[in-house]
N, C-alpha and C. Protein backbone atom coordinates (compact mmCIF):
# COMPACT_ATOMS: atom_id res chain seq x y z
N UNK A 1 75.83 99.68 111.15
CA UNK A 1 75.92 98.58 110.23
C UNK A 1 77.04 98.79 109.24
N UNK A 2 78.10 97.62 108.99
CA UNK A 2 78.53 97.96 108.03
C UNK A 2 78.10 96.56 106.82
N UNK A 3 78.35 97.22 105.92
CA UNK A 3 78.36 96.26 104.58
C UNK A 3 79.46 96.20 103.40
N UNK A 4 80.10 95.43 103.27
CA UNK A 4 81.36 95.02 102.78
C UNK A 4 80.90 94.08 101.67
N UNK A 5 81.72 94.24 100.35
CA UNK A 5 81.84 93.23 99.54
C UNK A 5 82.10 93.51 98.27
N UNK A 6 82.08 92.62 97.21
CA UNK A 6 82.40 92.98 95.70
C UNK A 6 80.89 93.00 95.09
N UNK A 7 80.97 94.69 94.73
CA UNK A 7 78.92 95.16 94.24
C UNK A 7 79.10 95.09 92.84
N UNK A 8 80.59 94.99 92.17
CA UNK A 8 80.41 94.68 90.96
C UNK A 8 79.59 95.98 89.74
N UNK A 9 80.16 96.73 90.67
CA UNK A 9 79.33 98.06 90.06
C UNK A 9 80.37 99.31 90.59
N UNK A 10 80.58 100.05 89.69
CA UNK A 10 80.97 101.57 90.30
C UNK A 10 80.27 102.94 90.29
N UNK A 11 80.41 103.81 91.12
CA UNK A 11 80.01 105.11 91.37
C UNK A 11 80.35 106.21 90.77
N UNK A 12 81.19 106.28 89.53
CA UNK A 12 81.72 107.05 89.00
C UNK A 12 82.57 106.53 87.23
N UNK A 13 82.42 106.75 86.26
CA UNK A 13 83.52 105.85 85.22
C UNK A 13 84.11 106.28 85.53
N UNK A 14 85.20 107.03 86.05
CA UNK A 14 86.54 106.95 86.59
C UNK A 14 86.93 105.92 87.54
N UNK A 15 85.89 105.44 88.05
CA UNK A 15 86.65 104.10 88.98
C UNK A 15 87.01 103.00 87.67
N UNK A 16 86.68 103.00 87.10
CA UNK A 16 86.31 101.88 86.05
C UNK A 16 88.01 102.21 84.50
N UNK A 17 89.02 101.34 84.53
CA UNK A 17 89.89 101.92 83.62
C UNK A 17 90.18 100.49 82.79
N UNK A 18 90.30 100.16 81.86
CA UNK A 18 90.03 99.42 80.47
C UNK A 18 88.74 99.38 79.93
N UNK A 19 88.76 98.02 79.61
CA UNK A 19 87.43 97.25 79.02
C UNK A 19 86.51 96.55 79.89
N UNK A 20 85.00 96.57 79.77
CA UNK A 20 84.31 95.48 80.98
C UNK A 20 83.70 95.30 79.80
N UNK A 21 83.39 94.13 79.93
CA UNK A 21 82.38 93.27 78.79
C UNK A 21 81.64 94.12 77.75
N UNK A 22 81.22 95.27 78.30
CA UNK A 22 80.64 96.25 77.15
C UNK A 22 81.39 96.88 76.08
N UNK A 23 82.60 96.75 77.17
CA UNK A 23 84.00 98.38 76.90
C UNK A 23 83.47 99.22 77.26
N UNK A 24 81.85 99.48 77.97
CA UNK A 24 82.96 100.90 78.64
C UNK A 24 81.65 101.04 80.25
N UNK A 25 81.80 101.85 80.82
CA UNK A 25 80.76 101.56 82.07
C UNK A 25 79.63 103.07 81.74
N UNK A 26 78.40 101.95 81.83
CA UNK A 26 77.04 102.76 81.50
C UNK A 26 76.55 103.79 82.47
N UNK A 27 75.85 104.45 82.18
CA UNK A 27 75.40 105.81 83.24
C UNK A 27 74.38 105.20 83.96
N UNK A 28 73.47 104.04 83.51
CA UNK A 28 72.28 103.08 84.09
C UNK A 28 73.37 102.60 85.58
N UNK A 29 74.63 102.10 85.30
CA UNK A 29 74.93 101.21 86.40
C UNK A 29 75.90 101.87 87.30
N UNK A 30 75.91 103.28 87.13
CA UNK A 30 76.38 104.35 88.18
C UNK A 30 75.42 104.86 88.54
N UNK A 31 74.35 105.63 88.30
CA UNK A 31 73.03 106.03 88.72
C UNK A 31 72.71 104.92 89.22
N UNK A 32 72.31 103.79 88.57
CA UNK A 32 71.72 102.59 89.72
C UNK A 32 72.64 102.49 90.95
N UNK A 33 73.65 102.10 91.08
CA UNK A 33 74.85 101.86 92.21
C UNK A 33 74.33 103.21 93.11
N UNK A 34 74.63 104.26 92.54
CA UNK A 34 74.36 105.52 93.52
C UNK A 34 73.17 105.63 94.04
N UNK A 35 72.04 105.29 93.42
CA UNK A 35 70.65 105.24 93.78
C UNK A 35 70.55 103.94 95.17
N UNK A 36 70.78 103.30 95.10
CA UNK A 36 71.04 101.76 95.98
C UNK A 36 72.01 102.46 97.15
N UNK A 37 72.90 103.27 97.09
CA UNK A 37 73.56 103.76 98.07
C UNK A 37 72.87 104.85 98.62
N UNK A 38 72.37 106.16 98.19
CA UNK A 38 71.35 106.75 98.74
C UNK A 38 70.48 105.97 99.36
N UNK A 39 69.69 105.34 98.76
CA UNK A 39 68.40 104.72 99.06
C UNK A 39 68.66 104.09 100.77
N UNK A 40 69.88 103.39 100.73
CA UNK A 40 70.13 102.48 101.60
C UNK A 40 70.88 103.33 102.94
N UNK A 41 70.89 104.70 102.46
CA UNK A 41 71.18 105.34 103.75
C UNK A 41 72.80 104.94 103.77
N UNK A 42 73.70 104.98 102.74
CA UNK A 42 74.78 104.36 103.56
C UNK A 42 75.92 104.97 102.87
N UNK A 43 77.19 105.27 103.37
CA UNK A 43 78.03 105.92 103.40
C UNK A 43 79.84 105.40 102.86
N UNK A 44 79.95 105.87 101.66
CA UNK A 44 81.24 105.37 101.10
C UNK A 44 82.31 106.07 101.83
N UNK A 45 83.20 105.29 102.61
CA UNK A 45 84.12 105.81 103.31
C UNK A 45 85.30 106.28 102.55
N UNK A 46 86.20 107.05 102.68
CA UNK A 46 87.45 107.30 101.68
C UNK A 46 88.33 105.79 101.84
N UNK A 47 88.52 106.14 100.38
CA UNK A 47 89.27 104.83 100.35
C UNK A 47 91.14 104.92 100.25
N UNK A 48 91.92 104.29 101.36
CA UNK A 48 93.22 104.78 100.66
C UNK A 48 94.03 103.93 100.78
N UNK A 49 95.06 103.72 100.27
CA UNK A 49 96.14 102.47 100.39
C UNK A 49 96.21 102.61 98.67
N UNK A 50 95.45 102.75 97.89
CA UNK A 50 96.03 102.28 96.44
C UNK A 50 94.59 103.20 95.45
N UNK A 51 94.61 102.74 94.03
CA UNK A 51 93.68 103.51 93.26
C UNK A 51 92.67 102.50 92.82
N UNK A 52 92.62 101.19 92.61
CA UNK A 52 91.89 99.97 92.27
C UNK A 52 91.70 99.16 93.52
N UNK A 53 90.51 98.11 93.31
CA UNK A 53 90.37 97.00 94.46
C UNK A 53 90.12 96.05 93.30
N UNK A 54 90.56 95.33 92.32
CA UNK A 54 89.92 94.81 91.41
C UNK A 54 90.95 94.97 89.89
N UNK A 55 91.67 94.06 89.67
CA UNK A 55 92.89 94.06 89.05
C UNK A 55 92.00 93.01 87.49
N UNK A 56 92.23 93.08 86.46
CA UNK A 56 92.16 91.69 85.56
C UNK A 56 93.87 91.28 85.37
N UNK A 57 94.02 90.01 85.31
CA UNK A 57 95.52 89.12 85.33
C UNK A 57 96.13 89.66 84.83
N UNK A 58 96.15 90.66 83.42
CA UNK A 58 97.12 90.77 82.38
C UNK A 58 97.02 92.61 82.39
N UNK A 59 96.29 93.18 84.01
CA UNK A 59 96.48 94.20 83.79
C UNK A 59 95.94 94.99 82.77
N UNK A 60 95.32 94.63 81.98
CA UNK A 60 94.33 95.28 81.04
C UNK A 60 93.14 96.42 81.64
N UNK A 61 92.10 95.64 82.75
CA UNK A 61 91.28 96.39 83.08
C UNK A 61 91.75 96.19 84.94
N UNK A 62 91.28 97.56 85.35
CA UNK A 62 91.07 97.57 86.96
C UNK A 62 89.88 98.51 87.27
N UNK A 63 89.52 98.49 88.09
CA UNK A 63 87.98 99.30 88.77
C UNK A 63 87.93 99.02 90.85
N UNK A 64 87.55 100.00 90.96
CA UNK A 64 86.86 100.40 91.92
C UNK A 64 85.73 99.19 92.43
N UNK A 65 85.81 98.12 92.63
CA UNK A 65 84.18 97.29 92.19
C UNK A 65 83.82 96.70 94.05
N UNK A 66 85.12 96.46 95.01
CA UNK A 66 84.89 96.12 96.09
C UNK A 66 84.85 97.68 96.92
N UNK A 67 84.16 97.33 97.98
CA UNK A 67 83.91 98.32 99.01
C UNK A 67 83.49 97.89 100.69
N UNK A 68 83.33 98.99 101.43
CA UNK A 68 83.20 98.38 102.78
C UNK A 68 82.23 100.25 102.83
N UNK A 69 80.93 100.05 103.39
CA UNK A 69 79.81 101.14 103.56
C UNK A 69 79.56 100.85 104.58
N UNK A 70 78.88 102.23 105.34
CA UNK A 70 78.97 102.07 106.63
C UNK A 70 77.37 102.48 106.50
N UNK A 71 76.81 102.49 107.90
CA UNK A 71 75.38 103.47 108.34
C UNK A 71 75.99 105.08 109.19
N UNK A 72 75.12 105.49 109.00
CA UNK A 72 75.59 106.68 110.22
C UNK A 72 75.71 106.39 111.33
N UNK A 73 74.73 105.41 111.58
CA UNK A 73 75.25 105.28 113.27
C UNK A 73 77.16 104.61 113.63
N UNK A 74 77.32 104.07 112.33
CA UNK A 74 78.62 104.04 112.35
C UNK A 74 79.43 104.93 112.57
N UNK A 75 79.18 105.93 111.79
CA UNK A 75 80.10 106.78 111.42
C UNK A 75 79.59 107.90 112.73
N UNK A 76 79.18 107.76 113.63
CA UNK A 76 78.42 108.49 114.73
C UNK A 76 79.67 107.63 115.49
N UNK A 77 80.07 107.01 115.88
CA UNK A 77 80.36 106.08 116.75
C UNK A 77 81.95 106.19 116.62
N UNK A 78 82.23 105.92 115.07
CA UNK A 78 83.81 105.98 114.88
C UNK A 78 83.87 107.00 113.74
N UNK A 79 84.15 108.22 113.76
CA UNK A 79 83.55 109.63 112.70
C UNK A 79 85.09 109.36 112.02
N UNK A 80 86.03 108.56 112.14
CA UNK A 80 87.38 108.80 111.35
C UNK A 80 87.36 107.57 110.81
N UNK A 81 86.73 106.71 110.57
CA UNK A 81 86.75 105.35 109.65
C UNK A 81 87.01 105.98 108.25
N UNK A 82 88.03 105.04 107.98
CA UNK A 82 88.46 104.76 106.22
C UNK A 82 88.87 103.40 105.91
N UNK A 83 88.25 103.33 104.51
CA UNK A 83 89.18 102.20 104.15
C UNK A 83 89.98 101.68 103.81
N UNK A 84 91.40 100.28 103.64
CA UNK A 84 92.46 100.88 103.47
C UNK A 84 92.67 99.72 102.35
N UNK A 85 92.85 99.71 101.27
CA UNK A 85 93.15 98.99 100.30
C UNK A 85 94.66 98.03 100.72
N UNK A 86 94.96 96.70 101.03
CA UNK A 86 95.66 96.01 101.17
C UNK A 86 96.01 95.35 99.66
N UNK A 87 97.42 94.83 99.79
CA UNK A 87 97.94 94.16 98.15
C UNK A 87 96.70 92.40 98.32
N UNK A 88 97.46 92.71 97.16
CA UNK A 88 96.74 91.44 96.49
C UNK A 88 97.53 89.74 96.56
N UNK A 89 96.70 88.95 97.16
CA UNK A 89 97.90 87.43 97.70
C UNK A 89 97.37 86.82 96.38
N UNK A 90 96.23 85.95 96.20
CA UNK A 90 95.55 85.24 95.67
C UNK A 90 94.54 85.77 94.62
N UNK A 91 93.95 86.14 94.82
CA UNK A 91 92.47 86.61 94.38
C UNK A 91 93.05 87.82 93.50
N UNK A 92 92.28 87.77 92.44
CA UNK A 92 92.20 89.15 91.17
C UNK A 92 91.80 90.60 92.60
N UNK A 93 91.14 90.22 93.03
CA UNK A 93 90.82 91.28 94.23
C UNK A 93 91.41 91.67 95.48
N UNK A 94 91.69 92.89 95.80
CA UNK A 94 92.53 93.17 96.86
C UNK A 94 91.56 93.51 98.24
N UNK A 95 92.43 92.82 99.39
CA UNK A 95 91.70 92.57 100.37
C UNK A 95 91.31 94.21 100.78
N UNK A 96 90.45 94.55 101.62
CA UNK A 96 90.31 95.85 102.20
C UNK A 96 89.41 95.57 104.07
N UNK A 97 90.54 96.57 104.27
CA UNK A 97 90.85 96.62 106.04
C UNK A 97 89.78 97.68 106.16
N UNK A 98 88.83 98.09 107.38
CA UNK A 98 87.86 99.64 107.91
C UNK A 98 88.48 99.56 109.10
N UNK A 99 88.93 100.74 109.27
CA UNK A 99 89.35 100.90 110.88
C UNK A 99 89.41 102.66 110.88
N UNK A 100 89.51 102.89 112.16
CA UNK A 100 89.59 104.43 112.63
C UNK A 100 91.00 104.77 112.74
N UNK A 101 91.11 105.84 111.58
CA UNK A 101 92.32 106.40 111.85
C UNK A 101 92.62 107.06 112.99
N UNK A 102 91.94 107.19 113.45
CA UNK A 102 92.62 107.96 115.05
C UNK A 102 91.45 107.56 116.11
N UNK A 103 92.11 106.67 117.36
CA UNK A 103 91.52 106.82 117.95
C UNK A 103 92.55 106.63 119.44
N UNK A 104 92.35 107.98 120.49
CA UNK A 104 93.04 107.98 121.58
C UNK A 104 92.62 107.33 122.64
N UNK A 105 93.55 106.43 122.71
CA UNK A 105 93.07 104.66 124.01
C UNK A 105 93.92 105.76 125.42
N UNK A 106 94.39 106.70 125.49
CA UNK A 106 94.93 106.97 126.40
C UNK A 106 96.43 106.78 126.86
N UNK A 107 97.19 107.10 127.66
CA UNK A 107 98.21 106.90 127.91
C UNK A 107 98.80 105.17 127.90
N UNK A 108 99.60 104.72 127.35
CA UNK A 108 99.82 103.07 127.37
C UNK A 108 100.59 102.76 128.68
N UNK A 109 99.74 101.49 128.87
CA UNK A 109 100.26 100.89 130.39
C UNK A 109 101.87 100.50 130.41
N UNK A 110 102.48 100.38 131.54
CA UNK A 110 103.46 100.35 131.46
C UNK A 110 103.78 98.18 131.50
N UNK A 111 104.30 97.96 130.85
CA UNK A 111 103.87 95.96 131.35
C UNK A 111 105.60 95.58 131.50
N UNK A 112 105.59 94.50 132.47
CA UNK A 112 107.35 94.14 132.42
C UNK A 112 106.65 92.33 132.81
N UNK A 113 107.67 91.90 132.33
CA UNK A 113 107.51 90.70 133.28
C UNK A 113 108.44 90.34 134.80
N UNK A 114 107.39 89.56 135.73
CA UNK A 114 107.71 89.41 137.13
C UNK A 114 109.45 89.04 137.09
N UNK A 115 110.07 88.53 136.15
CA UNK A 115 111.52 87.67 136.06
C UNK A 115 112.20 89.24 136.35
N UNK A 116 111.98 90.34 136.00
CA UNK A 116 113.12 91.76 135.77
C UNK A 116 113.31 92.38 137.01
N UNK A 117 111.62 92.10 138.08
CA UNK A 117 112.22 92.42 139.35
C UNK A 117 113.66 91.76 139.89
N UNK A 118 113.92 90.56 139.58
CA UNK A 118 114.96 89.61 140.20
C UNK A 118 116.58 90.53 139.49
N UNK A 119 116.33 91.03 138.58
CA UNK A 119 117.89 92.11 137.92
C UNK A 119 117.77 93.12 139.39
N UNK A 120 118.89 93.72 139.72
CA UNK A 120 119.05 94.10 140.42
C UNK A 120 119.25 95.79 139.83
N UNK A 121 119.27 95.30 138.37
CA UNK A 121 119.16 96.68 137.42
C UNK A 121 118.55 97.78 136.73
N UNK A 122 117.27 96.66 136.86
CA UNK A 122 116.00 96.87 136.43
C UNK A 122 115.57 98.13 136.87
N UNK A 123 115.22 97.88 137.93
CA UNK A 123 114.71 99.45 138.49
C UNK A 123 115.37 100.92 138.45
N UNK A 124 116.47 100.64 138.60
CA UNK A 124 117.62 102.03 138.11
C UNK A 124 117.11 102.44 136.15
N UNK A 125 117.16 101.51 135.48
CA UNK A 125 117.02 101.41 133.74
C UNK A 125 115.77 101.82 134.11
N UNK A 126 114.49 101.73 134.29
CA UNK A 126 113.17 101.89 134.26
C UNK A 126 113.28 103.76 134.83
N UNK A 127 113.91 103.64 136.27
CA UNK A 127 114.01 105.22 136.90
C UNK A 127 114.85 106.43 135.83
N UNK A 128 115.68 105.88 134.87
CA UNK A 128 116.45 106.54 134.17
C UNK A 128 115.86 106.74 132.66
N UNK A 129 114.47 105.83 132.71
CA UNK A 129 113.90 106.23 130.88
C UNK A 129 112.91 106.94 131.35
């Protein structure tokens, strides 16, 4: 299972850098966040591409607040998943990609199209790379 989205909560005040409505982030709503992630069996993948997912306009405050969590059977399945912080188009929030950093599909097929048999060159260039 994975679960993706903006929890509006962080796991650490270091994710958390300006002001949030309080000014500053409570130990209730990191213990809660972390408790909800234990509880739920589920697994914060490393996050990399950037240090924030979660910008305010004028650059004042940014945080940690979107995420993408996996189950184990995920992480059983694809053990090199991370997440990768993408820039920002629209939205105060930056999109985020999960994929497996490594995974070996095997040697790549070789593909040409049928038109290159008709070169009379083709096959010599192909025998010579």
């Amino acid at each position: 299972m994975v679960y993706t989205g903006d929890f509006n909560a962080v796991r650490k005040s270091s994710e958390r850098k300006g002001l949030n409505s309080r000014g500053y982030t409570t130990k209730r709503e990191v213990e809660g966040f972390n408790n909800f992630i234990d509880t739920s069996k589920l697994i914060d993948v490393p996050l990399i591409g950037g240090k924030y997912t979660w910008y305010r306009d004028n650059g004042t405050t940014k945080s940690i607040i979107d995420r993408i969590m996996i189950s184990i059977e995920w992480l059983n399945y694809w053990p090199d998943s991370k997440q990768y912080i993408l820039g920002r188009q629209v939205s105060d929030h930056c999109a985020i990609l999960l994929k497996p950093v490594s995974i070996d599909w095997g040697p790549k097929p070789f593909k040409t199209l049928n038109m290159w048999n008709y070169d009379l060159s083709f096959k010599l260039v192909v025998k010579r790379s």
